[in-house]
N, C-alpha and C. Protein backbone atom coordinates (compact mmCIF):
# COMPACT_ATOMS: atom_id res chain seq x y z
N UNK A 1 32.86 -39.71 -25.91
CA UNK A 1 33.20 -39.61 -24.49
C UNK A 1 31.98 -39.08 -23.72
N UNK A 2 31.63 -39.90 -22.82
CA UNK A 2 30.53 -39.27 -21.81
C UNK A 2 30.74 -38.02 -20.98
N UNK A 3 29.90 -37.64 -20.90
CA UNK A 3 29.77 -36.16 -19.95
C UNK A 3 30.24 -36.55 -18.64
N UNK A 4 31.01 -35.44 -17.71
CA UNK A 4 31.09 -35.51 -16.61
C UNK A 4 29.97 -35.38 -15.67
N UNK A 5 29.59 -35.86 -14.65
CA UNK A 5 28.56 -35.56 -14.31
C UNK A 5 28.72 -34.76 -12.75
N UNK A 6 27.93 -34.08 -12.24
CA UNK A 6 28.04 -33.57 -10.73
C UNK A 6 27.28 -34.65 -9.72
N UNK A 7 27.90 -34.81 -8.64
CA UNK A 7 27.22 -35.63 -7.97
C UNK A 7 25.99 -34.84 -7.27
N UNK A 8 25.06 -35.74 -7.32
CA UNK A 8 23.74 -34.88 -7.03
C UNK A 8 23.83 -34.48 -5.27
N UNK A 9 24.50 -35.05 -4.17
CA UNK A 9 24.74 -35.07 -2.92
C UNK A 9 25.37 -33.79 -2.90
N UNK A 10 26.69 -33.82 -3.69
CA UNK A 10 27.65 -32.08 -3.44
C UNK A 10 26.36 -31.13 -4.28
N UNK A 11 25.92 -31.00 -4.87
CA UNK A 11 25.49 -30.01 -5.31
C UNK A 11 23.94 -29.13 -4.20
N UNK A 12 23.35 -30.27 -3.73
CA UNK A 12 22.61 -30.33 -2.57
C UNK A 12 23.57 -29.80 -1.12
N UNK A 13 24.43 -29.48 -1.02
CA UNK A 13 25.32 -29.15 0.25
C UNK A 13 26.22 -28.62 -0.20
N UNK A 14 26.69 -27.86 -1.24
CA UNK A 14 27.84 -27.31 -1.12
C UNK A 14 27.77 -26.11 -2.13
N UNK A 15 28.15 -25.27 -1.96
CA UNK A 15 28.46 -23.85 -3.26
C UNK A 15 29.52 -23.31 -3.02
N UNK A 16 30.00 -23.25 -4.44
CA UNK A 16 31.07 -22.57 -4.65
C UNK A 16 31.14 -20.78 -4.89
N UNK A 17 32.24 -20.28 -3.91
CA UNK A 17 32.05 -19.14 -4.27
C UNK A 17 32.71 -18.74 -4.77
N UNK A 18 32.69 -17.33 -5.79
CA UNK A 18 33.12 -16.61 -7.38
C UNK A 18 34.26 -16.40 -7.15
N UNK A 19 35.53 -16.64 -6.02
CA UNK A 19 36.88 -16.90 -5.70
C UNK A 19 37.32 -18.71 -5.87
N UNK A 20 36.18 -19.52 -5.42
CA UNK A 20 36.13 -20.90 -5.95
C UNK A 20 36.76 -21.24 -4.65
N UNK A 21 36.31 -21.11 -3.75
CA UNK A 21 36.31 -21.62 -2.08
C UNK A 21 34.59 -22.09 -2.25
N UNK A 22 34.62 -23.18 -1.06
CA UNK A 22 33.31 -24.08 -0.96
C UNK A 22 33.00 -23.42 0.13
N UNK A 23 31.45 -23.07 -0.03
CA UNK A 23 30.52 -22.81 1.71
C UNK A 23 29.79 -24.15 1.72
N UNK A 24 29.82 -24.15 3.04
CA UNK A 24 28.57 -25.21 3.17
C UNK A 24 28.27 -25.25 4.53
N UNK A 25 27.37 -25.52 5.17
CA UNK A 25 26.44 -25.59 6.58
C UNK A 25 27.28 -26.54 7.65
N UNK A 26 26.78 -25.30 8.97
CA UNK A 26 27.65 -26.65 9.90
C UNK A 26 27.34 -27.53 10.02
N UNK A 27 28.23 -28.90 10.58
CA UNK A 27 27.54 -30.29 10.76
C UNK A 27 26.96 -29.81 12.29
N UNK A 28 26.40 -31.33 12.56
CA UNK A 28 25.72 -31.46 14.26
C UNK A 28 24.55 -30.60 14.24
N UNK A 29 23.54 -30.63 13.39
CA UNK A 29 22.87 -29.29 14.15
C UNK A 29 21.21 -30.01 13.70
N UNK A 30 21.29 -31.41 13.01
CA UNK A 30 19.87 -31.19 12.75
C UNK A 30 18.97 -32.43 13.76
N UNK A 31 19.84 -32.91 15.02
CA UNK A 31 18.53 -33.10 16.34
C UNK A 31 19.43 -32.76 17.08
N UNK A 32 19.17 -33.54 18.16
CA UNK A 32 19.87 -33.37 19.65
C UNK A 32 20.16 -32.40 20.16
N UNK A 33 19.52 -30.58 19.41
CA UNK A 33 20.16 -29.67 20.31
C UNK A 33 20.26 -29.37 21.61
N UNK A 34 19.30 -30.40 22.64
CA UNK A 34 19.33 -30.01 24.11
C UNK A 34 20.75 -30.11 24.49
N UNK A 35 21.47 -31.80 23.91
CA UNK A 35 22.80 -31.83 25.14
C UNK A 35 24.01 -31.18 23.85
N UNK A 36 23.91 -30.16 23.20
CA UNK A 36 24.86 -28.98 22.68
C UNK A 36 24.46 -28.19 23.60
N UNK A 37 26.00 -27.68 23.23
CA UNK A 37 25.78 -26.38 24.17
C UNK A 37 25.82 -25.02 23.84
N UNK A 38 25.47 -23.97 24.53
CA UNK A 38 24.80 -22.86 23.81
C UNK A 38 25.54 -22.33 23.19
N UNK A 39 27.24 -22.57 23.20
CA UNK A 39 28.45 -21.74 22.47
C UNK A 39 28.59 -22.65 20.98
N UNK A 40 28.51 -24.36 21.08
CA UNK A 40 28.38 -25.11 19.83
C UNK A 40 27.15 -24.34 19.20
N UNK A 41 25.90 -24.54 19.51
CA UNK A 41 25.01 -23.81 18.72
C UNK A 41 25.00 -22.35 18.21
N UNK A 42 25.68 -21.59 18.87
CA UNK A 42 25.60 -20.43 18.18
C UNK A 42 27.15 -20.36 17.16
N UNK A 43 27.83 -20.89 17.69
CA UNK A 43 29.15 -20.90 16.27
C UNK A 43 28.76 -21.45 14.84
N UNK A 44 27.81 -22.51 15.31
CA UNK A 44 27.76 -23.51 14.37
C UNK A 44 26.08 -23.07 13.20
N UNK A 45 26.22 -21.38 13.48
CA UNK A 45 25.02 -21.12 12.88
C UNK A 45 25.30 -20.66 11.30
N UNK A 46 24.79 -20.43 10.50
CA UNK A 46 24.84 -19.89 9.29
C UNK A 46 25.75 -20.49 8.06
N UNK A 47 26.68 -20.48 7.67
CA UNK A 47 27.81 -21.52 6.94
C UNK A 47 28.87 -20.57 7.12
N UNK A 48 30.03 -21.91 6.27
CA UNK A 48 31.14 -21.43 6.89
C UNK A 48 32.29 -21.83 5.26
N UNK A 49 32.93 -21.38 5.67
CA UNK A 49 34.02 -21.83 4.23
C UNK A 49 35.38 -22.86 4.32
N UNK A 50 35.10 -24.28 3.70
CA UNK A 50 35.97 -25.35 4.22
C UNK A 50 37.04 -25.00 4.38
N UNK A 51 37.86 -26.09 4.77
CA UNK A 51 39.11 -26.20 4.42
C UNK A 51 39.59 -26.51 3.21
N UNK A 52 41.07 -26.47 2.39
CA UNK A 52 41.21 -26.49 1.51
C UNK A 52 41.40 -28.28 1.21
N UNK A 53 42.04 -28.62 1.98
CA UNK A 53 42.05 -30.59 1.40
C UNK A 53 40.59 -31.04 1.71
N UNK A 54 39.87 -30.29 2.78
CA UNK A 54 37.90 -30.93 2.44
C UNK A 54 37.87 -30.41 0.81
N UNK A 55 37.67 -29.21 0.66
CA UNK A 55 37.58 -28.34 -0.64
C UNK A 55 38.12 -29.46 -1.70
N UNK A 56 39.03 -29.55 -1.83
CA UNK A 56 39.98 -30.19 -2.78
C UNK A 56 38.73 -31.61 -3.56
N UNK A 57 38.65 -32.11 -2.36
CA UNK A 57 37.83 -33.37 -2.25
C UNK A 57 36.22 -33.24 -2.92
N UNK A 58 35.31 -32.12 -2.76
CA UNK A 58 34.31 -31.72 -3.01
C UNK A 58 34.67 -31.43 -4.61
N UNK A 59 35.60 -31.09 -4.38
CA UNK A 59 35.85 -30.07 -6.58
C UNK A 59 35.50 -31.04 -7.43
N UNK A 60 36.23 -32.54 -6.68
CA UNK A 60 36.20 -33.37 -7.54
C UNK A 60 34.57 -33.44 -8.15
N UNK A 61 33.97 -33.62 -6.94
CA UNK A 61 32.39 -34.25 -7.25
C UNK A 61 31.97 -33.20 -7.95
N UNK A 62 32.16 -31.64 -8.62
CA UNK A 62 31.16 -30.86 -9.14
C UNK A 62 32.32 -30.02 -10.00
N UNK A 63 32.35 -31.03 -10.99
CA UNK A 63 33.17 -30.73 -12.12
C UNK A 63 33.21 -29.44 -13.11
N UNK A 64 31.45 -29.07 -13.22
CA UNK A 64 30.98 -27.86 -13.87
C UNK A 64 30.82 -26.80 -13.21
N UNK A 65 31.50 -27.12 -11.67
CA UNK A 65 30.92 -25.70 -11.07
C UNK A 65 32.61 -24.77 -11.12
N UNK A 66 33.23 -24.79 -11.61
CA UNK A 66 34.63 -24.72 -11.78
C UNK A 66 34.53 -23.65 -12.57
């Protein structure tokens, strides 16, 4: 039986944390910041922790990080 593999995309954008909730970076943020506005840009700074049916969806792709 072949190995499971992680998809190389989730592992590049997503971490799991030692409770096994996903962080990952806000979307919208890498051009166009002139027409955002200054409240989108500052919410949308640092990462954040999904939702659980996004979550759900990501687990699949990173089988070993479990």
């Amino acid at each position: 039986m072949p190995k499971m593999k992680t998809k190389s995309s989730c592992k590049k954008r997503f971490k799991i944390t030692a409770s096994g909730k996903v962080k990952s970076a806000a979307a919208g943020k890498r051009h166009g910041m002139i027409k955002r506005s200054n409240k989108f840009i500052r919410d949308a700074r640092g990462t954040m922790v999904l939702s659980e049916p996004d979550a759900r969806i990501v687990k699949k792709f990173m089988p070993n990080s479990l």
